[in-house]
C-alpha atoms as a PDB file:
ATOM      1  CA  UNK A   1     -50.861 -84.649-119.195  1.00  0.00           C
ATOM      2  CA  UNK A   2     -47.124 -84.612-119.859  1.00  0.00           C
ATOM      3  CA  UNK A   3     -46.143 -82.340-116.994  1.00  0.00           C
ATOM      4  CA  UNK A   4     -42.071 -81.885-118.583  1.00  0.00           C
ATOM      5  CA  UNK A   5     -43.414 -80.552-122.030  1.00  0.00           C
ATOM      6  CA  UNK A   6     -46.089 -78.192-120.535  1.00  0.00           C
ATOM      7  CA  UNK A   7     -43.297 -77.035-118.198  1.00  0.00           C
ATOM      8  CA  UNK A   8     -40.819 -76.476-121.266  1.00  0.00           C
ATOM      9  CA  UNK A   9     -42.820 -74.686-123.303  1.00  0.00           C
ATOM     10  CA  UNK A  10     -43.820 -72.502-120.285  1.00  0.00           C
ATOM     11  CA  UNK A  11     -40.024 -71.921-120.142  1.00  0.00           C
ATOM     12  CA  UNK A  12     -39.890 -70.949-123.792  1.00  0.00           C
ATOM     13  CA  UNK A  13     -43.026 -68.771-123.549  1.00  0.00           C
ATOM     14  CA  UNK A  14     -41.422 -66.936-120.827  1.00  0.00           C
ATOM     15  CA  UNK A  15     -38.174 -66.270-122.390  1.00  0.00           C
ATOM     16  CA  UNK A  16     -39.815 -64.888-125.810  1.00  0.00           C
ATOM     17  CA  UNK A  17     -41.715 -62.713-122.868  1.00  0.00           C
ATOM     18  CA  UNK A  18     -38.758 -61.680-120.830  1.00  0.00           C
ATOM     19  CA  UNK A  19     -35.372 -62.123-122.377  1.00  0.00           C
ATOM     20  CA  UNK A  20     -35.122 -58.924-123.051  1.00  0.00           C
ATOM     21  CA  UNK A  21     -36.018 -57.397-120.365  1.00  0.00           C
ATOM     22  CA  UNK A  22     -32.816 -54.924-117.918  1.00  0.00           C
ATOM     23  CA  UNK A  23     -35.162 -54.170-116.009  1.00  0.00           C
ATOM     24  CA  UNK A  24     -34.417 -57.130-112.764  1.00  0.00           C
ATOM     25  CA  UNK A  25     -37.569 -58.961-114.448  1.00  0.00           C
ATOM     26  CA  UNK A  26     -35.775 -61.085-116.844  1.00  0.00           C
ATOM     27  CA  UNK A  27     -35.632 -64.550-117.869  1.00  0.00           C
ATOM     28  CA  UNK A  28     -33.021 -65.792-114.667  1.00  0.00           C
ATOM     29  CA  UNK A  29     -35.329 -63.774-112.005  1.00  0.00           C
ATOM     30  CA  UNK A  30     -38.053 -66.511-113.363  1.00  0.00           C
ATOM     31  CA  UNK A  31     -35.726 -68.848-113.367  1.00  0.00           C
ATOM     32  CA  UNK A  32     -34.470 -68.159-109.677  1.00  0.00           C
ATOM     33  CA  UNK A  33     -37.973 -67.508-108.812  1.00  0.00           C
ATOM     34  CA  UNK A  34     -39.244 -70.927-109.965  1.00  0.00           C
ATOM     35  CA  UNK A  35     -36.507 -72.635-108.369  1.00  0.00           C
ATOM     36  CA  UNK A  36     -36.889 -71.559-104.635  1.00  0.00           C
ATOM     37  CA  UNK A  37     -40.830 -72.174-105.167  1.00  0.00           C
ATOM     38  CA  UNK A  38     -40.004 -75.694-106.046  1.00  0.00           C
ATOM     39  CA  UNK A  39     -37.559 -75.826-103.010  1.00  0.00           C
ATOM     40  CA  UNK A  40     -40.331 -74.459-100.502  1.00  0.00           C
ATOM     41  CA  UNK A  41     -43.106 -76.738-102.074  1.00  0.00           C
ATOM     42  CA  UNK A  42     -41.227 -79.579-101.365  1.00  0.00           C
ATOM     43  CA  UNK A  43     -40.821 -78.994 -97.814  1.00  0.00           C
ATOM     44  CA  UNK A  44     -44.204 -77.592 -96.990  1.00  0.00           C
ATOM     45  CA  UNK A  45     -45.849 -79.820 -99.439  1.00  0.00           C
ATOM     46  CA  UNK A  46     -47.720 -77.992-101.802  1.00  0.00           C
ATOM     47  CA  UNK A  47     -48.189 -78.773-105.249  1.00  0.00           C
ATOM     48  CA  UNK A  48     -44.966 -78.441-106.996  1.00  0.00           C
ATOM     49  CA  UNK A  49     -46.343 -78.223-110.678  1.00  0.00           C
ATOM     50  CA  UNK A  50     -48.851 -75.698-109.886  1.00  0.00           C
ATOM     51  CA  UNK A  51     -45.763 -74.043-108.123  1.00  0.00           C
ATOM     52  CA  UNK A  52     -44.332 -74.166-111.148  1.00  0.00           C
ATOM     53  CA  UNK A  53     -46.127 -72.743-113.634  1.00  0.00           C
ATOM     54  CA  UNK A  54     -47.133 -69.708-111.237  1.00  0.00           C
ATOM     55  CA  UNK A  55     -43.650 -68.836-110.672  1.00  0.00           C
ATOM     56  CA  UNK A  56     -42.944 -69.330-114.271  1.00  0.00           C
ATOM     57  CA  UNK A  57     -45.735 -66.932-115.699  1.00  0.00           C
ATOM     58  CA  UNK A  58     -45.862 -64.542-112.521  1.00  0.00           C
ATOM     59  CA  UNK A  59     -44.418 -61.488-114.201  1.00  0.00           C
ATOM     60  CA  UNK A  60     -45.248 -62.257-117.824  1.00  0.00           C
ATOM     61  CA  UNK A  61     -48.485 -60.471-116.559  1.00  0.00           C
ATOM     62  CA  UNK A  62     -46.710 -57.808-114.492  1.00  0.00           C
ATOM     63  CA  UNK A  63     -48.437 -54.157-115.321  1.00  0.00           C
ATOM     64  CA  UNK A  64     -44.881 -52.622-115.199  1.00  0.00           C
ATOM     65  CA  UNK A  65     -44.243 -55.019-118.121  1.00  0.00           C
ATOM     66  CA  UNK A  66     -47.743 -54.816-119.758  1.00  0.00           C
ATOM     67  CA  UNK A  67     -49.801 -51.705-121.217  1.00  0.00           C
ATOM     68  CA  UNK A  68     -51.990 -52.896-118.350  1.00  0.00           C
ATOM     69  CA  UNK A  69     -52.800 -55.541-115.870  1.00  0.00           C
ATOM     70  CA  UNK A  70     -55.596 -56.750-117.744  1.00  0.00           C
ATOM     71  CA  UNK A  71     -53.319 -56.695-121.091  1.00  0.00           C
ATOM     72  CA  UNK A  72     -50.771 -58.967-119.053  1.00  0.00           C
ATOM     73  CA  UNK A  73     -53.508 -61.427-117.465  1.00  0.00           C
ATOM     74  CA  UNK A  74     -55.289 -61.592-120.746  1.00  0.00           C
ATOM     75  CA  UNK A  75     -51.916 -63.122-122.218  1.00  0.00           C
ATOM     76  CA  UNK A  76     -51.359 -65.243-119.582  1.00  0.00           C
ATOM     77  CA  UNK A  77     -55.141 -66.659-119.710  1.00  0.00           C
ATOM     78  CA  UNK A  78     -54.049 -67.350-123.451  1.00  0.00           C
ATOM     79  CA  UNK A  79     -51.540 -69.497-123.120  1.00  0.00           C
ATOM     80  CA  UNK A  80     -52.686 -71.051-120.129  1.00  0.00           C
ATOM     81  CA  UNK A  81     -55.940 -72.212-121.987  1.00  0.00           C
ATOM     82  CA  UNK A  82     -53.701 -72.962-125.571  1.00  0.00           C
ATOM     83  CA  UNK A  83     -51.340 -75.443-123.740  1.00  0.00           C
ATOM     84  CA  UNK A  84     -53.339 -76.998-120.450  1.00  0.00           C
ATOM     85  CA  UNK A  85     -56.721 -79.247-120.355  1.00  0.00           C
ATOM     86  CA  UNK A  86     -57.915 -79.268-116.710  1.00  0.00           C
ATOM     87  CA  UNK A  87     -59.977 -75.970-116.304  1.00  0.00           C
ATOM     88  CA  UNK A  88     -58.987 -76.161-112.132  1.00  0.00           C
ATOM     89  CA  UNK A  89     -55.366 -76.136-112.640  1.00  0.00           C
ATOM     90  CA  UNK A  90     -55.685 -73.124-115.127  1.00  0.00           C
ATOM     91  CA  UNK A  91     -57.848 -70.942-112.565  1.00  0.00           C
ATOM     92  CA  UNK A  92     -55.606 -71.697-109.591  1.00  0.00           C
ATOM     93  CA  UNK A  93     -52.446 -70.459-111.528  1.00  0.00           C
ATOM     94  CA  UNK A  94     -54.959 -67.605-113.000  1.00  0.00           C
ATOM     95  CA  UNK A  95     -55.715 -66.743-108.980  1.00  0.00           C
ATOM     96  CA  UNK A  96     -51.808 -66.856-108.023  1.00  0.00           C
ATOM     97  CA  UNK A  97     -50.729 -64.793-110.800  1.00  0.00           C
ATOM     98  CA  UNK A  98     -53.802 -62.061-110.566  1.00  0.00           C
ATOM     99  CA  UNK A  99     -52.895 -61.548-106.882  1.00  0.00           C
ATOM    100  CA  UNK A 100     -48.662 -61.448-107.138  1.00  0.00           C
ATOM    101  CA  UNK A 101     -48.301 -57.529-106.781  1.00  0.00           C
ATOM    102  CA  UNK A 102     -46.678 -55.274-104.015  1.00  0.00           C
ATOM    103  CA  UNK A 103     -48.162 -52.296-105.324  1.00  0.00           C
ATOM    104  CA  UNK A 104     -47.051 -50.178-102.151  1.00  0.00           C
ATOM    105  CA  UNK A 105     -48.460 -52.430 -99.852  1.00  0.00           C
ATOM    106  CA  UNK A 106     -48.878 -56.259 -98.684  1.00  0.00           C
ATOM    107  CA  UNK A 107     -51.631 -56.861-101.286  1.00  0.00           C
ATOM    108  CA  UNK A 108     -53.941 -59.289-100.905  1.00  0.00           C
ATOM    109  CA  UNK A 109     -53.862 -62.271 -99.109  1.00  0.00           C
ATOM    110  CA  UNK A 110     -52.913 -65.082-101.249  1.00  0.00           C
ATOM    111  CA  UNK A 111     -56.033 -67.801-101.021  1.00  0.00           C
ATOM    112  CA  UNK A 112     -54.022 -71.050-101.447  1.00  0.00           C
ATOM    113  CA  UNK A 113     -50.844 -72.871-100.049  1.00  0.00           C
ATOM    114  CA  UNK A 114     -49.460 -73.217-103.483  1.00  0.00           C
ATOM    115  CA  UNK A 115     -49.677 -68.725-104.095  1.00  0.00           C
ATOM    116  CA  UNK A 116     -48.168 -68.358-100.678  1.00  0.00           C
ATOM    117  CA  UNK A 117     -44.900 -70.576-102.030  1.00  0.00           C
ATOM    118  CA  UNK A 118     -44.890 -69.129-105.277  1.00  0.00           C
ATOM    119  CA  UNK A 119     -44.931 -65.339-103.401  1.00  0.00           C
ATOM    120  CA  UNK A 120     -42.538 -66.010-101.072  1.00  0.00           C
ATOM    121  CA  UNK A 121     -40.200 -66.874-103.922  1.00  0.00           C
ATOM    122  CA  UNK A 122     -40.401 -63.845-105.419  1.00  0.00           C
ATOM    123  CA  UNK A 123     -40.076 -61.716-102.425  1.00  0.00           C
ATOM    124  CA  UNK A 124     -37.164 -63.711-101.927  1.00  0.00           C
ATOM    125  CA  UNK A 125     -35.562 -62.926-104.954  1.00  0.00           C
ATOM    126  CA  UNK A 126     -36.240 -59.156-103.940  1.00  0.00           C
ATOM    127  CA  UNK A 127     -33.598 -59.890-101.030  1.00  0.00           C
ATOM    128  CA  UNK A 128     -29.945 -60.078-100.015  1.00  0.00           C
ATOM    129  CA  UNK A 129     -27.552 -59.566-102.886  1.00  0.00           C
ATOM    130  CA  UNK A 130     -29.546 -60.802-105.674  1.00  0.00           C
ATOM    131  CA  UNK A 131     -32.309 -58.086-104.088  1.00  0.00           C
ATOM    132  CA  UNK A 132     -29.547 -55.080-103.877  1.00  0.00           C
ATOM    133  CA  UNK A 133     -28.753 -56.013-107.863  1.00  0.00           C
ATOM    134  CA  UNK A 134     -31.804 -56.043-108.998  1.00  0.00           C
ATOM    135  CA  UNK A 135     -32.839 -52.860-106.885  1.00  0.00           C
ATOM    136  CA  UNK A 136     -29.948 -50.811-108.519  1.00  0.00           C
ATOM    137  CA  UNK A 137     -30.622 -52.216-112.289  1.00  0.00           C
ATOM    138  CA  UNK A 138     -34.450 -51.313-111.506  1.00  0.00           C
ATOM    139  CA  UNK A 139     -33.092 -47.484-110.426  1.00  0.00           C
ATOM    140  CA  UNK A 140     -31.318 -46.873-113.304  1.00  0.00           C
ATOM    141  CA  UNK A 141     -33.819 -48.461-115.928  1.00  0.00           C
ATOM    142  CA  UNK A 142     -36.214 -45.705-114.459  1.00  0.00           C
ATOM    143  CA  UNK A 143     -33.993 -42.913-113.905  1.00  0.00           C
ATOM    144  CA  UNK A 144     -33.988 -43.049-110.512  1.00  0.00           C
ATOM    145  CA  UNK A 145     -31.271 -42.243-108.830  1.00  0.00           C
ATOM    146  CA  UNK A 146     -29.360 -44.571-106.244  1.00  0.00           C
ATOM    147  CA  UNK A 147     -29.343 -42.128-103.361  1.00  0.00           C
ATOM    148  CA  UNK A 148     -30.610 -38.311-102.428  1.00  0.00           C
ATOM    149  CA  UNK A 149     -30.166 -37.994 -98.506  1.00  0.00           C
ATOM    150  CA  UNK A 150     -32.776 -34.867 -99.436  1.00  0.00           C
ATOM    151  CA  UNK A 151     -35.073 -37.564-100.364  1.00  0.00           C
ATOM    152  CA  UNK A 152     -36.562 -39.368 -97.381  1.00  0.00           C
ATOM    153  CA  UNK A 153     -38.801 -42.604 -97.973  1.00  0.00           C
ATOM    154  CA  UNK A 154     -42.507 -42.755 -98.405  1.00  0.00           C
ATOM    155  CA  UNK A 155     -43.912 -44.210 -95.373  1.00  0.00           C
ATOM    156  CA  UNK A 156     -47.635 -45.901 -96.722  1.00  0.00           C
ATOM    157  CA  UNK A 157     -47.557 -45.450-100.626  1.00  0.00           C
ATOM    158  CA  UNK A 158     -50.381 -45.236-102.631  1.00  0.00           C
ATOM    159  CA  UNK A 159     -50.175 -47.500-105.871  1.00  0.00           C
ATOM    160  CA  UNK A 160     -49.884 -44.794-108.666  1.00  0.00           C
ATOM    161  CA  UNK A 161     -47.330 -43.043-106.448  1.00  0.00           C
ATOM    162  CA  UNK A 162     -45.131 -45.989-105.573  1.00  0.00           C
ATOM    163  CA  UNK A 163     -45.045 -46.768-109.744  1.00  0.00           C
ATOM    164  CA  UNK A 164     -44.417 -43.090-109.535  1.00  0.00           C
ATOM    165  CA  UNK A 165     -40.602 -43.910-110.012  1.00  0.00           C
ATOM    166  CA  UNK A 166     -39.302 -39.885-110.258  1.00  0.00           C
ATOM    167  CA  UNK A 167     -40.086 -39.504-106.877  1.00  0.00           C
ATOM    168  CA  UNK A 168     -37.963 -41.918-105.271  1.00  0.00           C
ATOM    169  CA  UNK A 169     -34.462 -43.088-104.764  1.00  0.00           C
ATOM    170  CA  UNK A 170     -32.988 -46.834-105.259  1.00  0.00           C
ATOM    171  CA  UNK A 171     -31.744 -46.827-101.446  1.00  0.00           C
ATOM    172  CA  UNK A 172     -35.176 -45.097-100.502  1.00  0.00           C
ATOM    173  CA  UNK A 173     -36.639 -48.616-102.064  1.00  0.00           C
ATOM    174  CA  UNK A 174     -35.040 -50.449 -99.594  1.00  0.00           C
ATOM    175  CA  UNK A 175     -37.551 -48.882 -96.804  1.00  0.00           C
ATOM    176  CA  UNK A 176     -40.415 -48.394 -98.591  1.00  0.00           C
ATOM    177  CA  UNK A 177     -40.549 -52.197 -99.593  1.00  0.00           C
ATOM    178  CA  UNK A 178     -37.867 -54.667 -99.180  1.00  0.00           C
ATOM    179  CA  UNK A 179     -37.189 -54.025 -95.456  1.00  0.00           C
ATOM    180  CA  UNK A 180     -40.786 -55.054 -95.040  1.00  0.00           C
ATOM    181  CA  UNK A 181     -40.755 -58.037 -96.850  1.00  0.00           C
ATOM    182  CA  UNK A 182     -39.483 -60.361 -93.929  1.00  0.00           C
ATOM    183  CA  UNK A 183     -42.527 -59.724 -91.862  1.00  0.00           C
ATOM    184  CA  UNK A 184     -44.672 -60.572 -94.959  1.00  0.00           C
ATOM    185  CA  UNK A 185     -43.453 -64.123 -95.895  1.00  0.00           C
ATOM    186  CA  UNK A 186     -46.210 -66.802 -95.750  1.00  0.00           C
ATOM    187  CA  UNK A 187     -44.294 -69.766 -94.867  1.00  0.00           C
ATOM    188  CA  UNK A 188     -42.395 -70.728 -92.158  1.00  0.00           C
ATOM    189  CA  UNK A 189     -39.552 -72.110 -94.279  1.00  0.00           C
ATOM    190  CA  UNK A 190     -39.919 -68.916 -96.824  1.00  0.00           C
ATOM    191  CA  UNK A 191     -39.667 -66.884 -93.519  1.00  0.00           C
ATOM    192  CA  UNK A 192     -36.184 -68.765 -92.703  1.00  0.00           C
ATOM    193  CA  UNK A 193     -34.788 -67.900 -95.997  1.00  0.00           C
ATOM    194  CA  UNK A 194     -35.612 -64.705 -95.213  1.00  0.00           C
ATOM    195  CA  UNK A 195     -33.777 -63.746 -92.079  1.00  0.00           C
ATOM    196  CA  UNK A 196     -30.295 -64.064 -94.225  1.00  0.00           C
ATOM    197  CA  UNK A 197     -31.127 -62.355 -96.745  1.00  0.00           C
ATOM    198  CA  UNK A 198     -32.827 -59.768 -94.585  1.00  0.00           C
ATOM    199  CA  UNK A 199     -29.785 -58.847 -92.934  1.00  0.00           C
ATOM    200  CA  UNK A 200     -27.580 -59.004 -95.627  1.00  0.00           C
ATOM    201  CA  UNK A 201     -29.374 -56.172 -96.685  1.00  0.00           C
ATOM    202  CA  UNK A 202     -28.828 -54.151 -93.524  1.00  0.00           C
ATOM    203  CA  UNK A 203     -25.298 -54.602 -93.213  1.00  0.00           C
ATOM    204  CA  UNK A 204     -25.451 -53.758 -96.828  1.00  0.00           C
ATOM    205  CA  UNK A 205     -26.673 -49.823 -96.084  1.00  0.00           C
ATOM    206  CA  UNK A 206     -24.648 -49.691 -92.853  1.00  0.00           C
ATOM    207  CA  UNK A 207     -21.530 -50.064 -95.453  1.00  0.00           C
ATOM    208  CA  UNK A 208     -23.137 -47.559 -97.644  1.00  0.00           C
ATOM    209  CA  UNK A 209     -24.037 -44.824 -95.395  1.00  0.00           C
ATOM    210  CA  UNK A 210     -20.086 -45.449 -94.051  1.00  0.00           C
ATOM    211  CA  UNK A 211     -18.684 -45.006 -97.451  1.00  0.00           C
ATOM    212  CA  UNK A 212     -21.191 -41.912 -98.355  1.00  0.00           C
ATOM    213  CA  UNK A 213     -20.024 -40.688 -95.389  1.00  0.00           C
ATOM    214  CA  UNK A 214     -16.753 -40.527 -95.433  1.00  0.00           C
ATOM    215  CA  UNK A 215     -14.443 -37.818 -94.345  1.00  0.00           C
ATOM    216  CA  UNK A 216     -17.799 -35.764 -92.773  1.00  0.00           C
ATOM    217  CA  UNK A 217     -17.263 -34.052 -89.631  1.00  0.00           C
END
Protein backbone atom coordinates (compact mmCIF):
# COMPACT_ATOMS: atom_id res chain seq x y z
CA UNK A 1 0.00 0.00 0.00
CA UNK A 2 1.57 3.32 -0.96
CA UNK A 3 0.84 5.16 2.26
CA UNK A 4 1.99 9.01 0.47
CA UNK A 5 -0.64 8.60 -2.42
CA UNK A 6 -3.52 7.34 -0.18
CA UNK A 7 -2.58 10.25 2.11
CA UNK A 8 -2.65 12.81 -0.94
CA UNK A 9 -5.63 11.99 -2.30
CA UNK A 10 -7.18 12.05 1.22
CA UNK A 11 -5.84 15.65 1.16
CA UNK A 12 -7.51 16.38 -2.14
CA UNK A 13 -10.78 14.67 -1.11
CA UNK A 14 -10.88 16.85 1.82
CA UNK A 15 -10.29 20.08 0.18
CA UNK A 16 -13.10 19.43 -2.65
CA UNK A 17 -15.09 18.70 0.88
CA UNK A 18 -14.05 21.71 2.83
CA UNK A 19 -12.46 24.52 0.93
CA UNK A 20 -15.21 26.31 1.02
CA UNK A 21 -16.24 26.15 4.06
CA UNK A 22 -16.19 30.05 6.74
CA UNK A 23 -17.46 28.29 8.97
CA UNK A 24 -13.79 27.39 11.34
CA UNK A 25 -14.17 23.81 9.55
CA UNK A 26 -12.13 24.46 6.57
CA UNK A 27 -9.40 22.95 4.73
CA UNK A 28 -6.30 24.52 7.30
CA UNK A 29 -8.43 23.37 10.56
CA UNK A 30 -7.76 19.72 8.84
CA UNK A 31 -4.68 20.63 8.07
CA UNK A 32 -3.74 21.92 11.69
CA UNK A 33 -5.73 19.13 12.99
CA UNK A 34 -3.74 16.42 11.17
CA UNK A 35 -0.60 17.93 12.07
CA UNK A 36 -0.75 17.97 15.97
CA UNK A 37 -2.23 14.25 15.66
CA UNK A 38 0.91 13.31 13.89
CA UNK A 39 2.94 15.27 16.58
CA UNK A 40 1.11 13.41 19.58
CA UNK A 41 1.32 9.94 17.76
CA UNK A 42 4.78 10.19 17.60
CA UNK A 43 5.38 10.69 21.13
CA UNK A 44 2.80 8.37 22.57
CA UNK A 45 3.28 5.95 19.81
CA UNK A 46 0.26 5.28 18.13
CA UNK A 47 -0.18 4.63 14.65
CA UNK A 48 0.63 7.68 12.76
CA UNK A 49 -1.13 6.72 9.37
CA UNK A 50 -4.25 5.71 10.96
CA UNK A 51 -3.74 9.14 12.79
CA UNK A 52 -3.72 10.45 9.71
CA UNK A 53 -6.40 9.66 7.80
CA UNK A 54 -8.83 10.15 10.93
CA UNK A 55 -7.77 13.59 11.38
CA UNK A 56 -7.93 14.11 7.72
CA UNK A 57 -11.63 12.88 7.16
CA UNK A 58 -12.91 13.79 10.82
CA UNK A 59 -15.22 16.59 9.79
CA UNK A 60 -15.88 15.63 6.18
CA UNK A 61 -18.60 13.61 8.12
CA UNK A 62 -19.49 16.36 10.59
CA UNK A 63 -23.60 16.64 10.82
CA UNK A 64 -23.17 20.49 10.99
CA UNK A 65 -21.59 20.01 7.53
CA UNK A 66 -23.83 17.10 6.31
CA UNK A 67 -27.80 16.85 5.82
CA UNK A 68 -27.11 14.25 8.51
CA UNK A 69 -24.64 12.17 10.34
CA UNK A 70 -25.41 9.22 8.49
CA UNK A 71 -25.22 11.37 5.07
CA UNK A 72 -21.59 12.43 6.27
CA UNK A 73 -20.41 8.78 7.46
CA UNK A 74 -21.94 7.27 4.40
CA UNK A 75 -19.42 9.55 2.32
CA UNK A 76 -16.70 8.91 4.31
CA UNK A 77 -17.34 4.92 4.18
CA UNK A 78 -17.18 5.69 0.30
CA UNK A 79 -14.09 6.84 -0.11
CA UNK A 80 -12.57 4.98 2.51
CA UNK A 81 -13.60 1.64 0.72
CA UNK A 82 -12.81 3.38 -3.12
CA UNK A 83 -9.14 4.18 -2.15
CA UNK A 84 -7.95 1.56 0.84
CA UNK A 85 -7.63 -2.49 0.69
CA UNK A 86 -7.26 -3.69 4.32
CA UNK A 87 -10.92 -3.92 5.68
CA UNK A 88 -9.23 -3.31 9.58
CA UNK A 89 -7.67 -0.10 8.77
CA UNK A 90 -10.99 1.16 7.12
CA UNK A 91 -13.21 0.22 10.31
CA UNK A 92 -10.76 1.70 12.80
CA UNK A 93 -10.79 5.14 10.95
CA UNK A 94 -14.76 4.37 10.43
CA UNK A 95 -14.83 3.97 14.59
CA UNK A 96 -12.64 7.30 15.14
CA UNK A 97 -14.57 9.34 12.85
CA UNK A 98 -18.27 7.96 14.00
CA UNK A 99 -17.35 8.86 17.61
CA UNK A 100 -15.49 12.62 17.01
CA UNK A 101 -18.53 14.81 18.26
CA UNK A 102 -18.97 17.21 21.33
CA UNK A 103 -22.52 17.39 20.90
CA UNK A 104 -22.98 19.26 24.38
CA UNK A 105 -21.17 16.86 26.19
CA UNK A 106 -17.84 14.60 26.44
CA UNK A 107 -19.29 12.00 24.03
CA UNK A 108 -18.24 8.80 24.02
CA UNK A 109 -15.24 7.36 25.04
CA UNK A 110 -12.96 6.92 22.21
CA UNK A 111 -12.09 2.87 22.06
CA UNK A 112 -8.50 3.09 20.69
CA UNK A 113 -5.10 4.94 21.33
CA UNK A 114 -5.02 6.12 17.80
CA UNK A 115 -9.07 8.12 18.30
CA UNK A 116 -7.80 9.48 21.56
CA UNK A 117 -4.72 11.33 19.43
CA UNK A 118 -6.75 12.16 16.64
CA UNK A 119 -9.50 13.87 19.36
CA UNK A 120 -7.21 15.56 21.24
CA UNK A 121 -6.09 17.30 18.07
CA UNK A 122 -9.12 18.64 17.36
CA UNK A 123 -10.00 19.83 20.74
CA UNK A 124 -6.81 21.40 20.49
CA UNK A 125 -7.48 23.30 17.60
CA UNK A 126 -10.73 24.48 19.55
CA UNK A 127 -8.12 26.33 21.95
CA UNK A 128 -5.97 29.40 22.56
CA UNK A 129 -5.99 31.85 19.70
CA UNK A 130 -6.60 29.62 16.88
CA UNK A 131 -9.80 28.44 19.31
CA UNK A 132 -10.97 32.30 19.99
CA UNK A 133 -10.82 32.70 15.84
CA UNK A 134 -12.52 30.06 15.01
CA UNK A 135 -15.17 30.60 17.90
CA UNK A 136 -15.94 34.18 16.55
CA UNK A 137 -16.02 33.06 12.63
CA UNK A 138 -18.40 30.11 13.95
CA UNK A 139 -20.71 33.10 15.78
CA UNK A 140 -21.11 35.06 12.99
CA UNK A 141 -21.62 32.21 10.29
CA UNK A 142 -24.71 31.38 12.59
CA UNK A 143 -25.87 34.65 13.59
CA UNK A 144 -24.90 34.45 16.84
CA UNK A 145 -23.87 37.16 18.42
CA UNK A 146 -20.35 37.61 20.19
CA UNK A 147 -21.67 38.69 23.56
CA UNK A 148 -25.26 39.38 25.49
CA UNK A 149 -24.33 39.77 29.32
CA UNK A 150 -28.44 39.02 29.40
CA UNK A 151 -27.49 35.75 28.06
CA UNK A 152 -25.92 33.46 30.64
CA UNK A 153 -24.40 29.97 29.50
CA UNK A 154 -26.14 26.67 29.37
CA UNK A 155 -24.81 24.62 32.08
CA UNK A 156 -25.49 20.60 30.70
CA UNK A 157 -26.82 21.03 27.03
CA UNK A 158 -28.85 18.74 25.39
CA UNK A 159 -27.65 17.96 21.70
CA UNK A 160 -30.50 19.62 19.62
CA UNK A 161 -30.21 22.61 21.95
CA UNK A 162 -26.46 23.09 21.90
CA UNK A 163 -26.81 22.95 17.68
CA UNK A 164 -29.57 25.26 18.70
CA UNK A 165 -27.19 28.23 17.71
CA UNK A 166 -30.03 31.31 18.31
CA UNK A 167 -29.87 30.68 21.74
CA UNK A 168 -26.42 31.31 22.53
CA UNK A 169 -23.64 33.80 22.43
CA UNK A 170 -19.91 33.31 20.93
CA UNK A 171 -18.37 34.25 24.50
CA UNK A 172 -21.21 32.04 26.13
CA UNK A 173 -19.33 29.13 23.91
CA UNK A 174 -16.41 29.55 25.72
CA UNK A 175 -18.22 28.00 29.02
CA UNK A 176 -20.44 25.80 27.66
CA UNK A 177 -17.54 23.89 25.79
CA UNK A 178 -14.08 25.03 25.37
CA UNK A 179 -13.37 25.79 29.06
CA UNK A 180 -14.10 22.13 29.54
CA UNK A 181 -12.02 20.79 27.07
CA UNK A 182 -8.73 20.68 29.23
CA UNK A 183 -10.19 18.24 31.65
CA UNK A 184 -11.27 16.07 28.64
CA UNK A 185 -7.93 15.47 26.78
CA UNK A 186 -6.94 11.76 26.52
CA UNK A 187 -3.31 11.97 26.50
CA UNK A 188 -0.92 13.07 28.72
CA UNK A 189 1.06 14.98 26.09
CA UNK A 190 -2.44 16.29 24.42
CA UNK A 191 -3.21 17.36 28.08
CA UNK A 192 0.24 19.48 28.11
CA UNK A 193 -0.66 21.24 25.01
CA UNK A 194 -3.55 22.03 26.60
CA UNK A 195 -2.70 23.97 29.70
CA UNK A 196 -1.32 26.95 27.24
CA UNK A 197 -3.79 27.14 25.28
CA UNK A 198 -6.23 26.82 28.14
CA UNK A 199 -5.15 29.86 29.69
CA UNK A 200 -4.65 31.82 26.85
CA UNK A 201 -8.16 31.65 26.66
CA UNK A 202 -8.81 32.98 30.16
CA UNK A 203 -6.67 35.84 30.03
CA UNK A 204 -8.37 36.25 26.75
CA UNK A 205 -12.08 37.05 28.52
CA UNK A 206 -10.42 38.76 31.50
CA UNK A 207 -9.28 41.41 28.62
CA UNK A 208 -12.71 41.29 27.24
CA UNK A 209 -14.88 41.73 30.15
CA UNK A 210 -12.14 44.84 30.95
CA UNK A 211 -12.70 46.41 27.64
CA UNK A 212 -16.73 45.74 27.73
CA UNK A 213 -16.46 47.24 30.79
CA UNK A 214 -15.05 50.18 30.49
CA UNK A 215 -15.97 53.47 31.99
CA UNK A 216 -18.90 51.45 34.30
CA UNK A 217 -19.30 52.63 37.70
Amino acid sequence: MNQPLIIARAEEFVKEQLGQDTTGHDWWHTHRVRSTACEIAEIERADVFICTMAALLHDVADEKLNPSKEAGLLKVHTWLTANLTEEEQIRHIMLIVETMSFSGGGGEPMQTLEGQVVQDADRLDALGAIGIARTFIFSGAKGRPAYDPEVAPREESLQKEYRDYSKGTAVNHFYEKLLKLKFLMNTAYGRKLAEERHDFMLNFLDQFYKEWNQGRQ
